[in-house]
C-alpha atoms as a PDB file:
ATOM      1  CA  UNK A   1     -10.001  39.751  -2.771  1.00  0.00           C
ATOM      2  CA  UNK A   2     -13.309  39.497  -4.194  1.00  0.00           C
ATOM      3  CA  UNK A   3     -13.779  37.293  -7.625  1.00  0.00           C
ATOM      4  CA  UNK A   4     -16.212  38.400  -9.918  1.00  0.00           C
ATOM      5  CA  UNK A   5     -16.880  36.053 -12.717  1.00  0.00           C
ATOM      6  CA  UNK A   6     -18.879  38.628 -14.660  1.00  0.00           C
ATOM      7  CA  UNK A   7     -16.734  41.192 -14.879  1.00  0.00           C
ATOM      8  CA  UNK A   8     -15.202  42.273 -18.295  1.00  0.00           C
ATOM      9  CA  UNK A   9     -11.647  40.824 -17.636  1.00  0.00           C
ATOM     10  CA  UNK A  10     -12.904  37.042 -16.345  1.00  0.00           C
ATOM     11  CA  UNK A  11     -12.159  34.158 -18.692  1.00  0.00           C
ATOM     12  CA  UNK A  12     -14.502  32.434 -20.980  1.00  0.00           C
ATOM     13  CA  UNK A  13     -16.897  29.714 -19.238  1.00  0.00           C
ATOM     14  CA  UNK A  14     -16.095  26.273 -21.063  1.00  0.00           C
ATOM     15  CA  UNK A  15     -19.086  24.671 -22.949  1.00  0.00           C
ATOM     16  CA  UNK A  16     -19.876  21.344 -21.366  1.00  0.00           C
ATOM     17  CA  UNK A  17     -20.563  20.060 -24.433  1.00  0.00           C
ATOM     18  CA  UNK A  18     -16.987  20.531 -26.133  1.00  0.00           C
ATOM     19  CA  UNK A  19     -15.036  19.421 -22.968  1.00  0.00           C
ATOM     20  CA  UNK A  20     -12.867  16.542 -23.521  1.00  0.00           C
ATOM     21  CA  UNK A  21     -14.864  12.899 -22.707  1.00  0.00           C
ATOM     22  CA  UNK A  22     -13.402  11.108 -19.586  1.00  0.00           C
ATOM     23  CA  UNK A  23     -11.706   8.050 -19.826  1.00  0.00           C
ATOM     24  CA  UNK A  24     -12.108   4.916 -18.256  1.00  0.00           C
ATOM     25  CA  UNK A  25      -9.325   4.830 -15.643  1.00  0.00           C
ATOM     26  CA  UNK A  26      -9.041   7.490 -12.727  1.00  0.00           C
ATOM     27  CA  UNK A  27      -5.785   9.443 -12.079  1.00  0.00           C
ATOM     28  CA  UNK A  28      -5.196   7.184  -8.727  1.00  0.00           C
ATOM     29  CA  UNK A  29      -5.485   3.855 -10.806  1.00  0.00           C
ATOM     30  CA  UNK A  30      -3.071   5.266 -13.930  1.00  0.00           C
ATOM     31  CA  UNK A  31      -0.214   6.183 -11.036  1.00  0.00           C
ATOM     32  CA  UNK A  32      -0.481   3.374  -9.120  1.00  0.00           C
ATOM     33  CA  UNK A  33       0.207   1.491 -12.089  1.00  0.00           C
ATOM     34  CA  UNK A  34       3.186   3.401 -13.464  1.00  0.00           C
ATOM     35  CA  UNK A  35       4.808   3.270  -9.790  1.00  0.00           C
ATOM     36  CA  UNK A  36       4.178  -0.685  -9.948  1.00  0.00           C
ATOM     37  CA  UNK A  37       5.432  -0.652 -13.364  1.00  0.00           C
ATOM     38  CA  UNK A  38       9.125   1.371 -13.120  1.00  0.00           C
ATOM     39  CA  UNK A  39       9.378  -0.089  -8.857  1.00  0.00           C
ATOM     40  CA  UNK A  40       9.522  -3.600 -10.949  1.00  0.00           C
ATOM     41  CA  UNK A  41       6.389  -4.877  -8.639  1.00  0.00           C
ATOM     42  CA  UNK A  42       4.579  -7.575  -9.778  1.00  0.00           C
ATOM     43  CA  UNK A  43       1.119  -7.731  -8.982  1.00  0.00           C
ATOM     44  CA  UNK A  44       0.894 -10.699  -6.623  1.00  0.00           C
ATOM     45  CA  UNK A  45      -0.684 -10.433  -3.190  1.00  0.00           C
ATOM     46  CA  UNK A  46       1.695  -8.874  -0.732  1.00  0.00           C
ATOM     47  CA  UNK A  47       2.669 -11.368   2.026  1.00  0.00           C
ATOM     48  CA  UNK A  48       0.983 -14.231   0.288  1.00  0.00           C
ATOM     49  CA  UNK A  49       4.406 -16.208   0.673  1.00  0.00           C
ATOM     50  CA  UNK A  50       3.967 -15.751   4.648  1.00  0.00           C
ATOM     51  CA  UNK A  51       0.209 -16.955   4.650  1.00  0.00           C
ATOM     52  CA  UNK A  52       1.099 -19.454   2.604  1.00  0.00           C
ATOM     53  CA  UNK A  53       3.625 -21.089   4.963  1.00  0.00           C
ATOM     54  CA  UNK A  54       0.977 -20.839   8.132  1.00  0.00           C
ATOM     55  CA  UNK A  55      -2.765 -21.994   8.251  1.00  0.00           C
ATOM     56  CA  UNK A  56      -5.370 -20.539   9.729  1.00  0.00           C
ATOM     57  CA  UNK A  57      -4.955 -21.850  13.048  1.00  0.00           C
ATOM     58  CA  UNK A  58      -1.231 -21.569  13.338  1.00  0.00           C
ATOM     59  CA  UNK A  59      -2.102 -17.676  12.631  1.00  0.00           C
ATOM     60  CA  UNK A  60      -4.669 -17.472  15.540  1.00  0.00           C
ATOM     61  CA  UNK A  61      -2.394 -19.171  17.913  1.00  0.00           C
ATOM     62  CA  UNK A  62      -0.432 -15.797  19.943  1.00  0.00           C
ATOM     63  CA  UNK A  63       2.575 -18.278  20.508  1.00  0.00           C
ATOM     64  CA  UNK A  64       3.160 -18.335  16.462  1.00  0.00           C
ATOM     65  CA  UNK A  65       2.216 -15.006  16.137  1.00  0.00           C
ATOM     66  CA  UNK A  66       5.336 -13.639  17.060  1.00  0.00           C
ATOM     67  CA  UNK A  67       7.060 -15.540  14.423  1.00  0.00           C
ATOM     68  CA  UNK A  68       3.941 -14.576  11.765  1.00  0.00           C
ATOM     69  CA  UNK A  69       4.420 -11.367  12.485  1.00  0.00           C
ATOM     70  CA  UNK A  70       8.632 -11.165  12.686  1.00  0.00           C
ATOM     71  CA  UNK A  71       8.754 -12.574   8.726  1.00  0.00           C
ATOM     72  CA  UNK A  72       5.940 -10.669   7.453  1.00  0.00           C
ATOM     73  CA  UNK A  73       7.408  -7.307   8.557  1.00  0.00           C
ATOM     74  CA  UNK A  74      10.714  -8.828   7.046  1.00  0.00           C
ATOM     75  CA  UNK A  75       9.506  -8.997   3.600  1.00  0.00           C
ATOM     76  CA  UNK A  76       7.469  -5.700   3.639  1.00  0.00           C
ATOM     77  CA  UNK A  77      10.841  -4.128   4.983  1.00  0.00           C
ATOM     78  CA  UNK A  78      12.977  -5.700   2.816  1.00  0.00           C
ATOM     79  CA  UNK A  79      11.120  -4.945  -0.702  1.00  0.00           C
ATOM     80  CA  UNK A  80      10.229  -1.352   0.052  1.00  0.00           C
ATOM     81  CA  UNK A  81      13.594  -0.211   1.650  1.00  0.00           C
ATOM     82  CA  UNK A  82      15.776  -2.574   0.253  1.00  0.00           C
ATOM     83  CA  UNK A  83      18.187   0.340  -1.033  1.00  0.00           C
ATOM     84  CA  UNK A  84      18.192   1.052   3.067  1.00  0.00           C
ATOM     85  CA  UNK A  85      21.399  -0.084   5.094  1.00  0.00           C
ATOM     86  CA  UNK A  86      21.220  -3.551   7.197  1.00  0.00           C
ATOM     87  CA  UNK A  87      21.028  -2.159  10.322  1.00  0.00           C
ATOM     88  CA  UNK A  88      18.662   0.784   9.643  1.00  0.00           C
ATOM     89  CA  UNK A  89      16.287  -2.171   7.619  1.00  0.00           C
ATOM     90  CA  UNK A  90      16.477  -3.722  11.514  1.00  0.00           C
ATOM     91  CA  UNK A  91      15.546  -1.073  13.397  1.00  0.00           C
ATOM     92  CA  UNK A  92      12.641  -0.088  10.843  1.00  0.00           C
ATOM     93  CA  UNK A  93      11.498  -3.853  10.801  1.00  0.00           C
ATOM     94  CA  UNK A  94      11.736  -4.415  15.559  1.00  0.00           C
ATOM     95  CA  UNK A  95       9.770  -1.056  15.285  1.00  0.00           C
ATOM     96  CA  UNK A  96       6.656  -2.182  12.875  1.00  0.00           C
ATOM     97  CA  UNK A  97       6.909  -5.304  14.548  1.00  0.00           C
ATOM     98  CA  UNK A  98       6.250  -4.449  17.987  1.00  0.00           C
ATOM     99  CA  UNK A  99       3.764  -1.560  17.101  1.00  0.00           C
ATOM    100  CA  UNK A 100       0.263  -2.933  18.292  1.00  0.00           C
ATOM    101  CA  UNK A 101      -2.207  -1.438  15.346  1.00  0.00           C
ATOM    102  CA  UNK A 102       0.332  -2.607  12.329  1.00  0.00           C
ATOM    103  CA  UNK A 103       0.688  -5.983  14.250  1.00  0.00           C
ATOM    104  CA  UNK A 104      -3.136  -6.734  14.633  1.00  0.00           C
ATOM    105  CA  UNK A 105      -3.692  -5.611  10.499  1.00  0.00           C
ATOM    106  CA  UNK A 106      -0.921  -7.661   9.498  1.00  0.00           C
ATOM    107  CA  UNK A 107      -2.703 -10.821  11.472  1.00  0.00           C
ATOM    108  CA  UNK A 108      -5.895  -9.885   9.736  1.00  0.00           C
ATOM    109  CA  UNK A 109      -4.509  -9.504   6.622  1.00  0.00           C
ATOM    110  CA  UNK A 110      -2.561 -12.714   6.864  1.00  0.00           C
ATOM    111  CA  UNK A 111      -5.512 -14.981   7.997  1.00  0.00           C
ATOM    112  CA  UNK A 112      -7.090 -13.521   5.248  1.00  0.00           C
ATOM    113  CA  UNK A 113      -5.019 -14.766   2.941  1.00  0.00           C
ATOM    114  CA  UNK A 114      -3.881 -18.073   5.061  1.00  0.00           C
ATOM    115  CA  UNK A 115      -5.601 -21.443   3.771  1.00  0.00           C
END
């Protein structure tokens, strides 16, 4: 099917100059914030509890990184399926845990944030 915008039966073109000004905040930014807001989430830095209890070089060492790695996918497990059962929560958690790519970004995003 073929559109014609000039034919007789097409809808009025809006004026630019009467459309509605934008606001300040995007559509992304407004949702992420009501999803915070009614999940309760605070705004604190994910896993900064973790990267507080290791420093830099305790994250960089492969022998602690197991254990880095075991609590960090604990917490992120636990507050976004905490309505999940115990031993689903388990099987969710070995899985992200022993996946190589979420292992590595959870590293980097843990030094990042380790003092």
């Amino acid at each position: 099917m073929k559109i014609n915008p000039d034919s007789p039966n097409a809808p009025d073109r809006l004026d630019p100059a009467t459309a509605p000004a934008r606001t300040e905040k995007a559509f992304g930014d407004t949702l992420a914030a009501n999803v915070r807001q009614s999940a309760g989430l605070s705004d604190a830095k994910p896993l900064a509890g973790v990267a507080g209890a290791f420093s830099k070089a305790e994250v960089g060492d492969p022998a602690k990184a197991d254990s880095i790695v075991g609590r960090a996918v604990h917490e992120i497990v636990n507050r976004e399926f905490g309505k999940m059962c115990p031993p689903d929560r388990e099987l969710v958690a070995a899985w992200l845990g022993s996946d190589p790519i979420v292992r590595e970004a959870l590293l980097k995003h843990i030094t990042s944030l380790a003092s």
